[in-house]
PDB file of N, CA and C in Angstrom:
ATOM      1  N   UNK A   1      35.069  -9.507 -16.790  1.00  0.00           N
ATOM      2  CA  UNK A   1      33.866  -9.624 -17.575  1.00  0.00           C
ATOM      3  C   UNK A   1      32.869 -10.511 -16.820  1.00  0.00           C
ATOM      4  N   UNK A   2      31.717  -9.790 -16.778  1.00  0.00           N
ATOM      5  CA  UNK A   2      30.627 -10.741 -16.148  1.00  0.00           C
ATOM      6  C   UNK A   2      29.798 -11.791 -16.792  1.00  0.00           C
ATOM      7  N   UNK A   3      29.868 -12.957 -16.283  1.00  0.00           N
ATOM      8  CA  UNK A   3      28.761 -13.764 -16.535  1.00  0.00           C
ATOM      9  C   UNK A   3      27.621 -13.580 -16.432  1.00  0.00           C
ATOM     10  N   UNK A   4      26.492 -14.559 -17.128  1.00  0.00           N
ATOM     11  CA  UNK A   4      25.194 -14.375 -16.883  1.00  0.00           C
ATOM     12  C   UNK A   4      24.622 -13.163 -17.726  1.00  0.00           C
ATOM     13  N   UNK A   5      23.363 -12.965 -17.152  1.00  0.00           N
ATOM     14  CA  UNK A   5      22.871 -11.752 -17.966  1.00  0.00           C
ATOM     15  C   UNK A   5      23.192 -10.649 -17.529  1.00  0.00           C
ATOM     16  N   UNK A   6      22.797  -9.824 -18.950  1.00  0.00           N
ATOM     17  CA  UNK A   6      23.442  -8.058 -18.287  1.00  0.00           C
ATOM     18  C   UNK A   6      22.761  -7.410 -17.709  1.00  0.00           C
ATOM     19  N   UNK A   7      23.018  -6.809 -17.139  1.00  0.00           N
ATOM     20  CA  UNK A   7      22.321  -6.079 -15.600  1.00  0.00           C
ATOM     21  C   UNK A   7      21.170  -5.467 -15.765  1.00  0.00           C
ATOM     22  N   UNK A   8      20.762  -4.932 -17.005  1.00  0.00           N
ATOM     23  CA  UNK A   8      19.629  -4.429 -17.215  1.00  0.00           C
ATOM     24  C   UNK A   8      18.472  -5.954 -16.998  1.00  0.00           C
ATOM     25  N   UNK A   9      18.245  -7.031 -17.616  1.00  0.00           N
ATOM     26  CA  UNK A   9      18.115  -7.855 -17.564  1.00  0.00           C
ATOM     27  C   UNK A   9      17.736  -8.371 -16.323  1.00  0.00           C
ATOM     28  N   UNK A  10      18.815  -8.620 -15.814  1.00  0.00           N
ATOM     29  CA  UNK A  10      18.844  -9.036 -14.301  1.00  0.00           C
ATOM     30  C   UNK A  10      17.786  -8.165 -13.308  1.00  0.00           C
ATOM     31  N   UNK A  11      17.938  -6.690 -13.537  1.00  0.00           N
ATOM     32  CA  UNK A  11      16.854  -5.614 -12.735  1.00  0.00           C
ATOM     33  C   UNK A  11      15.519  -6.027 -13.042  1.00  0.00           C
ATOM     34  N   UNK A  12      15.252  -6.508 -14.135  1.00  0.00           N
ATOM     35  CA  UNK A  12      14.495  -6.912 -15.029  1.00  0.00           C
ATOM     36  C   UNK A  12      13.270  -7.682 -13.855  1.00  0.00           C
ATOM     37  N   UNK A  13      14.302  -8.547 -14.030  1.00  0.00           N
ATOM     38  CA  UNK A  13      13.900  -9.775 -13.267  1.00  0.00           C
ATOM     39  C   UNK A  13      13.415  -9.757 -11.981  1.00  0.00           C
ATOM     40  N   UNK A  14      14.421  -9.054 -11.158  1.00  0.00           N
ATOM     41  CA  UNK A  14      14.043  -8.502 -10.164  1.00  0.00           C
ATOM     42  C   UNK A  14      12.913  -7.863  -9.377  1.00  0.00           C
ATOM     43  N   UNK A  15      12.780  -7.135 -10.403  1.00  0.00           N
ATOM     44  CA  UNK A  15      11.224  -6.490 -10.407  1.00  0.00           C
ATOM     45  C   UNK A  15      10.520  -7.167 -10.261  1.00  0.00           C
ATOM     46  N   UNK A  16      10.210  -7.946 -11.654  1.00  0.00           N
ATOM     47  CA  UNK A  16       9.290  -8.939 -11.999  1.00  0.00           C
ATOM     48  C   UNK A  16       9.007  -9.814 -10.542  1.00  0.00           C
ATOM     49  N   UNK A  17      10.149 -10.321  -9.689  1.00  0.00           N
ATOM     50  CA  UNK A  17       9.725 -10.798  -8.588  1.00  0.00           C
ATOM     51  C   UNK A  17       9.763 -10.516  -7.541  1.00  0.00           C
ATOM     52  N   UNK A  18       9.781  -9.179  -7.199  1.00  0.00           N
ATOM     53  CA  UNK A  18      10.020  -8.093  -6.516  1.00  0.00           C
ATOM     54  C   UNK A  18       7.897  -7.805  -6.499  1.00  0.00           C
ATOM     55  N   UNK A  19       7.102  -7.716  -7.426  1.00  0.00           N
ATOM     56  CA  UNK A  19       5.939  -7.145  -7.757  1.00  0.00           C
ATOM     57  C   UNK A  19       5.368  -8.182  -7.163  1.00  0.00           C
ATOM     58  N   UNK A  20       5.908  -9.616  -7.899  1.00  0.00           N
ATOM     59  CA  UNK A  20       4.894 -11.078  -7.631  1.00  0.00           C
ATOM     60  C   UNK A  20       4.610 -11.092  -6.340  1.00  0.00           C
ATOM     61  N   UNK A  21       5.692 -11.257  -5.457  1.00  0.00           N
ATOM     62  CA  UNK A  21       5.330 -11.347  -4.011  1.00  0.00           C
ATOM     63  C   UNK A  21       4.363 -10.273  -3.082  1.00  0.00           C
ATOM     64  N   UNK A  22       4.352  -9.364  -3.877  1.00  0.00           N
ATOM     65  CA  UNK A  22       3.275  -8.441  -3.276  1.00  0.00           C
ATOM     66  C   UNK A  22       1.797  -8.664  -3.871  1.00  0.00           C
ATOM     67  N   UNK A  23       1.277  -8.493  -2.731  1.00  0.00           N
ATOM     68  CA  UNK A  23      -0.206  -8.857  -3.025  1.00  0.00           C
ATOM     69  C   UNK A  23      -1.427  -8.227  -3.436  1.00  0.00           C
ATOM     70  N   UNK A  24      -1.350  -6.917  -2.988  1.00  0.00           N
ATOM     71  CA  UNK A  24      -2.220  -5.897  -2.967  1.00  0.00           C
ATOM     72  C   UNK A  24      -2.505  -4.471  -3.794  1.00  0.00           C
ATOM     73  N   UNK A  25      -3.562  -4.962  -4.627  1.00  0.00           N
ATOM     74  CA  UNK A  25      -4.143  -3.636  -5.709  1.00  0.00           C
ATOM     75  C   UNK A  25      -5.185  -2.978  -5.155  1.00  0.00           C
ATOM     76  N   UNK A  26      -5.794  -1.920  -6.123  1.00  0.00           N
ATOM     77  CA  UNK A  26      -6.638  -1.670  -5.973  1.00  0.00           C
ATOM     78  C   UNK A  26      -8.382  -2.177  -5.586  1.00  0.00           C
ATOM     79  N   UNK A  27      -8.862  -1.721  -4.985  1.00  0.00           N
ATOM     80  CA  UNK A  27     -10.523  -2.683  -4.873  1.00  0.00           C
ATOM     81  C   UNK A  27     -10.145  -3.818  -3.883  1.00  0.00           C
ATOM     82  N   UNK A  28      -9.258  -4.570  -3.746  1.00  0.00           N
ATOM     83  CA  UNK A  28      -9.130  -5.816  -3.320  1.00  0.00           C
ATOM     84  C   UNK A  28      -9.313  -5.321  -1.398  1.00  0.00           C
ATOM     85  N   UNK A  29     -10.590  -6.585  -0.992  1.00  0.00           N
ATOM     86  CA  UNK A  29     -11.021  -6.740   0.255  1.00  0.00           C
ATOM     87  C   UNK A  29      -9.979  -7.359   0.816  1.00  0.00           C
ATOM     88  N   UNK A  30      -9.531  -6.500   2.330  1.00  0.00           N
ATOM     89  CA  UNK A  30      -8.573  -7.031   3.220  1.00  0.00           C
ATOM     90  C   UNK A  30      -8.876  -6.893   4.583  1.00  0.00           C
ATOM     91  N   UNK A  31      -7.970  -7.545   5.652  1.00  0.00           N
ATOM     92  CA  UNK A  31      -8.206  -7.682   7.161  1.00  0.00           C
ATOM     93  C   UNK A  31      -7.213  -7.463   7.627  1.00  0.00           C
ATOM     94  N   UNK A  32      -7.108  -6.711   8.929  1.00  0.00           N
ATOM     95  CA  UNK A  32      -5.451  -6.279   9.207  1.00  0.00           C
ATOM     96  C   UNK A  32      -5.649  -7.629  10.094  1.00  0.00           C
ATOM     97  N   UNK A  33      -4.475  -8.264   9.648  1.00  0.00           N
ATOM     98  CA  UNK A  33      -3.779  -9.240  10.434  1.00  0.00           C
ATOM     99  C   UNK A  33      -3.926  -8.911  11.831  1.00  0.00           C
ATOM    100  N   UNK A  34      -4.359 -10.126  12.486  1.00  0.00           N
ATOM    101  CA  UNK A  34      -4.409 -10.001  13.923  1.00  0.00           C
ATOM    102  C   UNK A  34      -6.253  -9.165  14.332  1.00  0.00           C
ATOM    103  N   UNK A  35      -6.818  -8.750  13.817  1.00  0.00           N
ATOM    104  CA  UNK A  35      -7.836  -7.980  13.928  1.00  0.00           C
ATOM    105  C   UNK A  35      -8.847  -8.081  13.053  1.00  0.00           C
ATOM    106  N   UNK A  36      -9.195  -9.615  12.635  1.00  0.00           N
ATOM    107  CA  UNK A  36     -10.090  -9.675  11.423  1.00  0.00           C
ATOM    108  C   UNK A  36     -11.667  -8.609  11.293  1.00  0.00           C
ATOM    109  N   UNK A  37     -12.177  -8.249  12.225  1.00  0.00           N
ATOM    110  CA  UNK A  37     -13.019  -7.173  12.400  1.00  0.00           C
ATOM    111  C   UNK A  37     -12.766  -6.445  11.519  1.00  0.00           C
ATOM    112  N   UNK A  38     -11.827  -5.660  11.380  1.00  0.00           N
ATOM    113  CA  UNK A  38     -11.109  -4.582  10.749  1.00  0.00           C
ATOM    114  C   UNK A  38     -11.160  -4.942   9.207  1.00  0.00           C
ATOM    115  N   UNK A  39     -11.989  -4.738   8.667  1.00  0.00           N
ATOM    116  CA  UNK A  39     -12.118  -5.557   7.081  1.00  0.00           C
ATOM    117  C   UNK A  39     -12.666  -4.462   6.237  1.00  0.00           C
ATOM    118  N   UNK A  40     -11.745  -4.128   5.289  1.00  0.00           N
ATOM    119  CA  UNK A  40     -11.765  -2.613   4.112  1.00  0.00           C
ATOM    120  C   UNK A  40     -11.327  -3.372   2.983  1.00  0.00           C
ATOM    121  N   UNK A  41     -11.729  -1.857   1.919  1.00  0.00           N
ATOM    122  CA  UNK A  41     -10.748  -1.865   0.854  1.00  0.00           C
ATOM    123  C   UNK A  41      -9.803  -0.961   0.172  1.00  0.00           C
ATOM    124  N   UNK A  42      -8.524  -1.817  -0.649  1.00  0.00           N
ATOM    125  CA  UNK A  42      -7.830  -0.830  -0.733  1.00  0.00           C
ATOM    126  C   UNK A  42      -8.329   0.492  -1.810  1.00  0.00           C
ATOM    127  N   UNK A  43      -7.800   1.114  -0.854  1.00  0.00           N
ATOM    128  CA  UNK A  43      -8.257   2.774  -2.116  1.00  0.00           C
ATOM    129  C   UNK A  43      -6.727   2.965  -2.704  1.00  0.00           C
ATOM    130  N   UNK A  44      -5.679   3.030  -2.491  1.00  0.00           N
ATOM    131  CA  UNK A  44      -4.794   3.533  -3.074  1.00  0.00           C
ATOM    132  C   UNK A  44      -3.648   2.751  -3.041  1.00  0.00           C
ATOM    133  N   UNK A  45      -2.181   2.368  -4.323  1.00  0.00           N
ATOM    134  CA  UNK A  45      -1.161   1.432  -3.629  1.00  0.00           C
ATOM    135  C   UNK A  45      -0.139   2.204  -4.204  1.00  0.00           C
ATOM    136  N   UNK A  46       0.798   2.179  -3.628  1.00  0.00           N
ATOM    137  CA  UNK A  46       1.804   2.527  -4.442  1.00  0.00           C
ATOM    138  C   UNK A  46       2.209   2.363  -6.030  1.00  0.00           C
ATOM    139  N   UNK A  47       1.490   1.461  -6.698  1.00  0.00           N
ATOM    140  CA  UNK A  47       2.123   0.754  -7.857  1.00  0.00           C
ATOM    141  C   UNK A  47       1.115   1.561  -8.683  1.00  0.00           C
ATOM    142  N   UNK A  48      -0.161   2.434  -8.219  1.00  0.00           N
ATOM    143  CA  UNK A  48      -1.120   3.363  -8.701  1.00  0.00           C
ATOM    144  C   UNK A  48      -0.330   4.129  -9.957  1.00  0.00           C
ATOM    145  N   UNK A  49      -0.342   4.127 -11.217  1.00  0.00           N
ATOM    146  CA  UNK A  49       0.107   4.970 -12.291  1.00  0.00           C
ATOM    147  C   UNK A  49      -0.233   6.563 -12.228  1.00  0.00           C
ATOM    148  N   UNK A  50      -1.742   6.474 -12.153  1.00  0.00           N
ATOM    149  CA  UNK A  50      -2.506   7.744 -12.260  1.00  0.00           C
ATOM    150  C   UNK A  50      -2.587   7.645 -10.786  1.00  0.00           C
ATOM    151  N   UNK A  51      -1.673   8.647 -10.064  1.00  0.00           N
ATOM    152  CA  UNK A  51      -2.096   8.957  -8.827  1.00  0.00           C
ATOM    153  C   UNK A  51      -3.366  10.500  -9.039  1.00  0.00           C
ATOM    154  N   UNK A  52      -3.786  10.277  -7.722  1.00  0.00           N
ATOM    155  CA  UNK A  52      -5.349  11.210  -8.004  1.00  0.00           C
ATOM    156  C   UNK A  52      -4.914  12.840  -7.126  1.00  0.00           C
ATOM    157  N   UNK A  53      -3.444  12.833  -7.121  1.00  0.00           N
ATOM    158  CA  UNK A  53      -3.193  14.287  -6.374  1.00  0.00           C
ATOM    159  C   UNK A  53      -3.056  13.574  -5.056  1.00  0.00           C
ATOM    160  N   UNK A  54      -3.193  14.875  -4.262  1.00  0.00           N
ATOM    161  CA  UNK A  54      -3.004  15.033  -2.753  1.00  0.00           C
ATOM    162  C   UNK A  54      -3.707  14.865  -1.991  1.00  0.00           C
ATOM    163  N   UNK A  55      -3.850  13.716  -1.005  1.00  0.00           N
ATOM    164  CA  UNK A  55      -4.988  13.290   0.021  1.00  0.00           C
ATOM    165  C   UNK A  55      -5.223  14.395   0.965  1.00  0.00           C
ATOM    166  N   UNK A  56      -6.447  14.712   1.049  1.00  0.00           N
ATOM    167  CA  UNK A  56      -6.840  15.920   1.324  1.00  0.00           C
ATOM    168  C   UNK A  56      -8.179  15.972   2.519  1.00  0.00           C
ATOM    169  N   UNK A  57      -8.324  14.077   2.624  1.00  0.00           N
ATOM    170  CA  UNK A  57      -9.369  14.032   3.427  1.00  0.00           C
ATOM    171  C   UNK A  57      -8.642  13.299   5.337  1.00  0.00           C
ATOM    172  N   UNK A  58      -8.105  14.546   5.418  1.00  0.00           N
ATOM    173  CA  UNK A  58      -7.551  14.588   6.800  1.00  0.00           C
ATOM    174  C   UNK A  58      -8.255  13.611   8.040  1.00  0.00           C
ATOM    175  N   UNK A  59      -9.140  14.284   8.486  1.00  0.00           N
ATOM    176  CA  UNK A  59      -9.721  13.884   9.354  1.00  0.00           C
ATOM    177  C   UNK A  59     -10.934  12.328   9.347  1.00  0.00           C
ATOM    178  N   UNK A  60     -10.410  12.153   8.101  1.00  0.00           N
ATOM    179  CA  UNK A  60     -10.892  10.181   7.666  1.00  0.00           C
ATOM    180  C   UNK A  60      -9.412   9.379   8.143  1.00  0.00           C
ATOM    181  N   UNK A  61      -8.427   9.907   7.980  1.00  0.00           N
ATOM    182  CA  UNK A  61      -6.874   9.147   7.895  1.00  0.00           C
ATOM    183  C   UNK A  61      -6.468   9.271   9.326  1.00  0.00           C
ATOM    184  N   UNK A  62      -6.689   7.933   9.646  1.00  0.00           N
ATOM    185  CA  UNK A  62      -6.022   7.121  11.122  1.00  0.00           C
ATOM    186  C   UNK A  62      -4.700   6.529  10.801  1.00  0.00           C
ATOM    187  N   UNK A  63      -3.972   7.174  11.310  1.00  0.00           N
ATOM    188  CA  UNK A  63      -2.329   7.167  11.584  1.00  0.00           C
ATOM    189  C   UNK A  63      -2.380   5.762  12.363  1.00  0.00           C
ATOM    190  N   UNK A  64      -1.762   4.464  12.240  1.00  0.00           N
ATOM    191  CA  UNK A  64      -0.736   3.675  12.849  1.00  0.00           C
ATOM    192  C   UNK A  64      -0.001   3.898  13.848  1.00  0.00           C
ATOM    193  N   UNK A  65       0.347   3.475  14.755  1.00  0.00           N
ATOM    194  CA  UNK A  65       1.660   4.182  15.444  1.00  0.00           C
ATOM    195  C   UNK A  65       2.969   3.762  15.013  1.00  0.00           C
ATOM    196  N   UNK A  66       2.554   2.788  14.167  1.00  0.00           N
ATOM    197  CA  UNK A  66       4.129   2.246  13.903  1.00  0.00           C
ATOM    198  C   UNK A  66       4.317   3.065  12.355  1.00  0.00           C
ATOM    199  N   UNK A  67       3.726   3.658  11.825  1.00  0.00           N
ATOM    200  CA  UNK A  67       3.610   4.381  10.832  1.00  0.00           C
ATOM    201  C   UNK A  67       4.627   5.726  10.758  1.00  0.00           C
ATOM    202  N   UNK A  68       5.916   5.833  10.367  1.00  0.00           N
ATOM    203  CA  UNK A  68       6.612   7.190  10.922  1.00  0.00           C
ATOM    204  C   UNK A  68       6.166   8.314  10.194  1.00  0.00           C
ATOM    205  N   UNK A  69       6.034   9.104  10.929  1.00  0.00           N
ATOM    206  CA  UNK A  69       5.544  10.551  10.777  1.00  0.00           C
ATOM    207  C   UNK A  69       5.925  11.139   9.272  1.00  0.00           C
ATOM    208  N   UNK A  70       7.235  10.849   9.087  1.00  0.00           N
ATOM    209  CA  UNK A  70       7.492  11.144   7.484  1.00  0.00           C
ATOM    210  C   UNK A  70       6.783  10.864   6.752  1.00  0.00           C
ATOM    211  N   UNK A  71       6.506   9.406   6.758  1.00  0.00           N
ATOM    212  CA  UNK A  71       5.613   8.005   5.674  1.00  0.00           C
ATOM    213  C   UNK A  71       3.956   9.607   5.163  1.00  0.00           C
ATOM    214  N   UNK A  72       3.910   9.557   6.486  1.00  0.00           N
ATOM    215  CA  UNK A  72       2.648  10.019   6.199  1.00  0.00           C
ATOM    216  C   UNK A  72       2.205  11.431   5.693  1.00  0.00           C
ATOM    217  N   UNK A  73       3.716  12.577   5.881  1.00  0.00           N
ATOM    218  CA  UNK A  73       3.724  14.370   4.892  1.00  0.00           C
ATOM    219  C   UNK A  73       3.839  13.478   4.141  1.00  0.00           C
ATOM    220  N   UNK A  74       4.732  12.501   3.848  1.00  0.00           N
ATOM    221  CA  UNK A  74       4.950  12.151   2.207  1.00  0.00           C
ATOM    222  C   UNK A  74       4.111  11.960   1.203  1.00  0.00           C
ATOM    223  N   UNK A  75       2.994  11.307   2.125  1.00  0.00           N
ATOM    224  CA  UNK A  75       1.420  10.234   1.381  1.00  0.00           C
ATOM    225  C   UNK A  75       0.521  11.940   0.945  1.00  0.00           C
ATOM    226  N   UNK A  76       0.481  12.395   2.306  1.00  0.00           N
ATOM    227  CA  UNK A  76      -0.700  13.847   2.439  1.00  0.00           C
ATOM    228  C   UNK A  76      -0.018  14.506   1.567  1.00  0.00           C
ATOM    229  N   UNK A  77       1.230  15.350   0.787  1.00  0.00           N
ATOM    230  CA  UNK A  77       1.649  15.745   0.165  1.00  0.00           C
ATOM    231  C   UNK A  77       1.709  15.414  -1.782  1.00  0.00           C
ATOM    232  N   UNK A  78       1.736  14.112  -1.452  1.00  0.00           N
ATOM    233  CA  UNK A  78       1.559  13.750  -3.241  1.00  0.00           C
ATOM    234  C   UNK A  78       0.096  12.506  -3.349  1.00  0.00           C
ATOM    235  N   UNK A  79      -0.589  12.187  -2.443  1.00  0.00           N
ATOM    236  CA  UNK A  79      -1.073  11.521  -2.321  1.00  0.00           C
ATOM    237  C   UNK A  79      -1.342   9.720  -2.693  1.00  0.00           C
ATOM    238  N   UNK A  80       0.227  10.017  -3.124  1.00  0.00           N
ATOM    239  CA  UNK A  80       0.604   8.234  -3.439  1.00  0.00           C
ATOM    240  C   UNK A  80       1.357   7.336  -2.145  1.00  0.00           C
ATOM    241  N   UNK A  81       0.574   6.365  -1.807  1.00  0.00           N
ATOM    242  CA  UNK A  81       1.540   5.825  -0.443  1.00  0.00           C
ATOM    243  C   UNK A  81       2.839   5.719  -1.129  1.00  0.00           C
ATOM    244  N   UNK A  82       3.496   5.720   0.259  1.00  0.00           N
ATOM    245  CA  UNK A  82       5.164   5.042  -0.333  1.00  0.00           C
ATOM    246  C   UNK A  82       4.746   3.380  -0.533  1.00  0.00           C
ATOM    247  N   UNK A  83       6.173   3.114  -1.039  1.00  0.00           N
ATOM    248  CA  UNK A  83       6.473   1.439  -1.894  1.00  0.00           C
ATOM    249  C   UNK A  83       5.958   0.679  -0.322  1.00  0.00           C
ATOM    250  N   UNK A  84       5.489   0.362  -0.779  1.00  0.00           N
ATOM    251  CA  UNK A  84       4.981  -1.358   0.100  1.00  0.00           C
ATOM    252  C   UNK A  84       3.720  -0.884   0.937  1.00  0.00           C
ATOM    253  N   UNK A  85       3.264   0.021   0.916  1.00  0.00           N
ATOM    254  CA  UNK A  85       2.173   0.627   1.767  1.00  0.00           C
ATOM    255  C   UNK A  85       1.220   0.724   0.764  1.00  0.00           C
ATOM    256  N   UNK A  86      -0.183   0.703   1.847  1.00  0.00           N
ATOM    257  CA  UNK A  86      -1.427   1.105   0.593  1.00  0.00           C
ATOM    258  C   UNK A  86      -2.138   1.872   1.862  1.00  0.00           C
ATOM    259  N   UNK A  87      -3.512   2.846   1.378  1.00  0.00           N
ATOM    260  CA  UNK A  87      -4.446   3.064   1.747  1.00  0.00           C
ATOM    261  C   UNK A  87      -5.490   2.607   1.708  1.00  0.00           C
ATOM    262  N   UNK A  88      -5.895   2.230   3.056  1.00  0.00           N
ATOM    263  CA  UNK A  88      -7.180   1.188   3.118  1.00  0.00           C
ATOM    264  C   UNK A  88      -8.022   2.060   3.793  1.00  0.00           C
ATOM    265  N   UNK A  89      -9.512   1.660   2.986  1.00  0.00           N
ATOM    266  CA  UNK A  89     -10.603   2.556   3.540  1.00  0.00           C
ATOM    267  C   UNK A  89     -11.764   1.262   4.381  1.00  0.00           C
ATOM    268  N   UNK A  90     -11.794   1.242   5.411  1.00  0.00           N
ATOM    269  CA  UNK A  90     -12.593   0.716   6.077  1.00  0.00           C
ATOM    270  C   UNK A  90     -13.623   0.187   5.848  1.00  0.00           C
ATOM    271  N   UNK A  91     -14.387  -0.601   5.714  1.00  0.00           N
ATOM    272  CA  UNK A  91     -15.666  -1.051   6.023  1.00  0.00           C
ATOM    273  C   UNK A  91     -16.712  -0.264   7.519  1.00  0.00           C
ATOM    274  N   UNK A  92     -16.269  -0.279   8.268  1.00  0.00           N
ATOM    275  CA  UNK A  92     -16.902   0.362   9.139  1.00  0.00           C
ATOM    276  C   UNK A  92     -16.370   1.495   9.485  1.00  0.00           C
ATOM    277  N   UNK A  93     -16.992   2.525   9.303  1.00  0.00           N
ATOM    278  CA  UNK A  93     -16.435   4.101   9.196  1.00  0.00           C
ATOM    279  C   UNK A  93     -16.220   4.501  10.278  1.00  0.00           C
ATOM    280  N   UNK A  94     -15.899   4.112  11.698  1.00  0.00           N
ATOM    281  CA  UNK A  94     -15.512   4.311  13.063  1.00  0.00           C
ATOM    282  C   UNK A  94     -13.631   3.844  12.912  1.00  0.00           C
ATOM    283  N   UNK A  95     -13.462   3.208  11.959  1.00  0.00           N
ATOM    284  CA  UNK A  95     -12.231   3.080  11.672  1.00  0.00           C
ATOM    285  C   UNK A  95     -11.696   3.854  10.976  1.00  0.00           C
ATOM    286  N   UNK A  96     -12.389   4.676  10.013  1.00  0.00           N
ATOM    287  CA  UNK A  96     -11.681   5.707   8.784  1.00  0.00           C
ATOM    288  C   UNK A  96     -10.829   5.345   7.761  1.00  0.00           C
ATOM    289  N   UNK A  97      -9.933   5.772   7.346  1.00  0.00           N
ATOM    290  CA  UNK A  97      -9.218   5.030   6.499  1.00  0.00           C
ATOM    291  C   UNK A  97      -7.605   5.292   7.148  1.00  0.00           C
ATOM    292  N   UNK A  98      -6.631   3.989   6.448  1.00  0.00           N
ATOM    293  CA  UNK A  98      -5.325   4.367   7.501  1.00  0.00           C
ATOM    294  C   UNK A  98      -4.716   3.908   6.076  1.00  0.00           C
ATOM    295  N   UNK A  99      -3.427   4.269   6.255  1.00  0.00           N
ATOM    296  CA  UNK A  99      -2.144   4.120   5.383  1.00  0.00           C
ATOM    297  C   UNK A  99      -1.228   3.035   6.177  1.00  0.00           C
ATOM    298  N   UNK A 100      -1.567   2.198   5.513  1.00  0.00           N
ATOM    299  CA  UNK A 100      -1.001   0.620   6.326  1.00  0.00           C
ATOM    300  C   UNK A 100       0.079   0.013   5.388  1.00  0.00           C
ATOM    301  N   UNK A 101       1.744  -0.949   6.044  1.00  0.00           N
ATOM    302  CA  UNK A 101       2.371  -1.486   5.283  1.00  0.00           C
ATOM    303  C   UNK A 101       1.213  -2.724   4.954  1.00  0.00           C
ATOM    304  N   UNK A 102       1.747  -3.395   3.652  1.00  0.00           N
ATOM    305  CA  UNK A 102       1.008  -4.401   3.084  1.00  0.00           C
ATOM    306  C   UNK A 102       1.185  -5.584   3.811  1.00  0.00           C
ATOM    307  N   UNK A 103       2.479  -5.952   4.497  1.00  0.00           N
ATOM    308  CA  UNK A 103       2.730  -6.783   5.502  1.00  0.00           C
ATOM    309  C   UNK A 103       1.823  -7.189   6.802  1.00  0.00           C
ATOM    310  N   UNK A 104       1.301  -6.228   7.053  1.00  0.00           N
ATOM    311  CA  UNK A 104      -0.001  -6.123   7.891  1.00  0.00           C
ATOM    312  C   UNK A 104      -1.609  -6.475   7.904  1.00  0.00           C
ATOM    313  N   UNK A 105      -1.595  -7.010   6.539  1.00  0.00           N
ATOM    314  CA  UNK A 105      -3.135  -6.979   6.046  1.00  0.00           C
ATOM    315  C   UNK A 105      -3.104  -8.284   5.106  1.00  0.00           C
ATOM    316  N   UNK A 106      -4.076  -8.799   5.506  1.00  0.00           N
ATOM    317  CA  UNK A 106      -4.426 -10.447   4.850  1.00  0.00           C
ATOM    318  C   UNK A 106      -5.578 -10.059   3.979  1.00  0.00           C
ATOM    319  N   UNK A 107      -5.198 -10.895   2.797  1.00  0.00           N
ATOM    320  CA  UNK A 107      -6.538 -10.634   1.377  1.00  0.00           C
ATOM    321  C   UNK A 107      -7.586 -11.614   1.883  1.00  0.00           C
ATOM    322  N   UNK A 108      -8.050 -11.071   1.477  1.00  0.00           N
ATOM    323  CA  UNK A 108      -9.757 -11.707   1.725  1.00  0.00           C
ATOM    324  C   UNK A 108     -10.356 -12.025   0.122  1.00  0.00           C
ATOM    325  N   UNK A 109     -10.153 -10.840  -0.615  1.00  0.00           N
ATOM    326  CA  UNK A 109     -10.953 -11.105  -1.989  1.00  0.00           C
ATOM    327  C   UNK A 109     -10.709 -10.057  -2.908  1.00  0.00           C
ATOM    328  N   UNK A 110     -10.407 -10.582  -3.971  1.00  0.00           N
ATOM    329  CA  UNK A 110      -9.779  -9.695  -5.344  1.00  0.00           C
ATOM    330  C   UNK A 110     -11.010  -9.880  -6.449  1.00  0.00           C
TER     331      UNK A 110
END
């Protein structure tokens, strides 16, 4: 028999601080780490309820290289990033928009 709380509970929790540590919603101004130039906002996050369909604007979406090829049929196909990734749309449109982990990008302003 287990101690503590019951597991539902515990997932519970988890979550709860599983979400906290992540930083990044919708609207919120960011800078990819290492490249403050590079300063957008997010258009899309995973945690999005109402996803808006299938990203469909191809030739705006700048691939990463560290980005695996899957990550990204997955995103173009249902148009929700995967968990910990968002879509950021640029400030300066020579950048386009890219599907970036959140690990990569420093907030600027919510």
């Amino acid at each position: 028999m287990s101690q503590g709380r019951p597991a539902a509970k515990r997932r519970k929790a988890e979550d709860i601080k599983y979400l906290a540590k992540q930083s990044f919603f919708a609207e919120d101004t960011c800078a990819v780490k290492g490249e403050p130039y590079k300063v957008g906002v997010v258009d899309r996050t995973w945690r999005d309820v109402d996803q808006p369909g299938t990203f469909s604007d191809l030739e705006d979406l700048v691939r990463g290289g560290s980005i695996p090829i899957s990550l990204v049929k997955e995103f173009l196909a249902s148009g929700a990033p995967p968990r910990d990734y968002v879509l950021v749309k640029f400030i300066d449109t020579k950048y386009g928009s890219s599907l970036l982990p959140e690990s990569s990008l420093e907030l600027l302003d919510r």
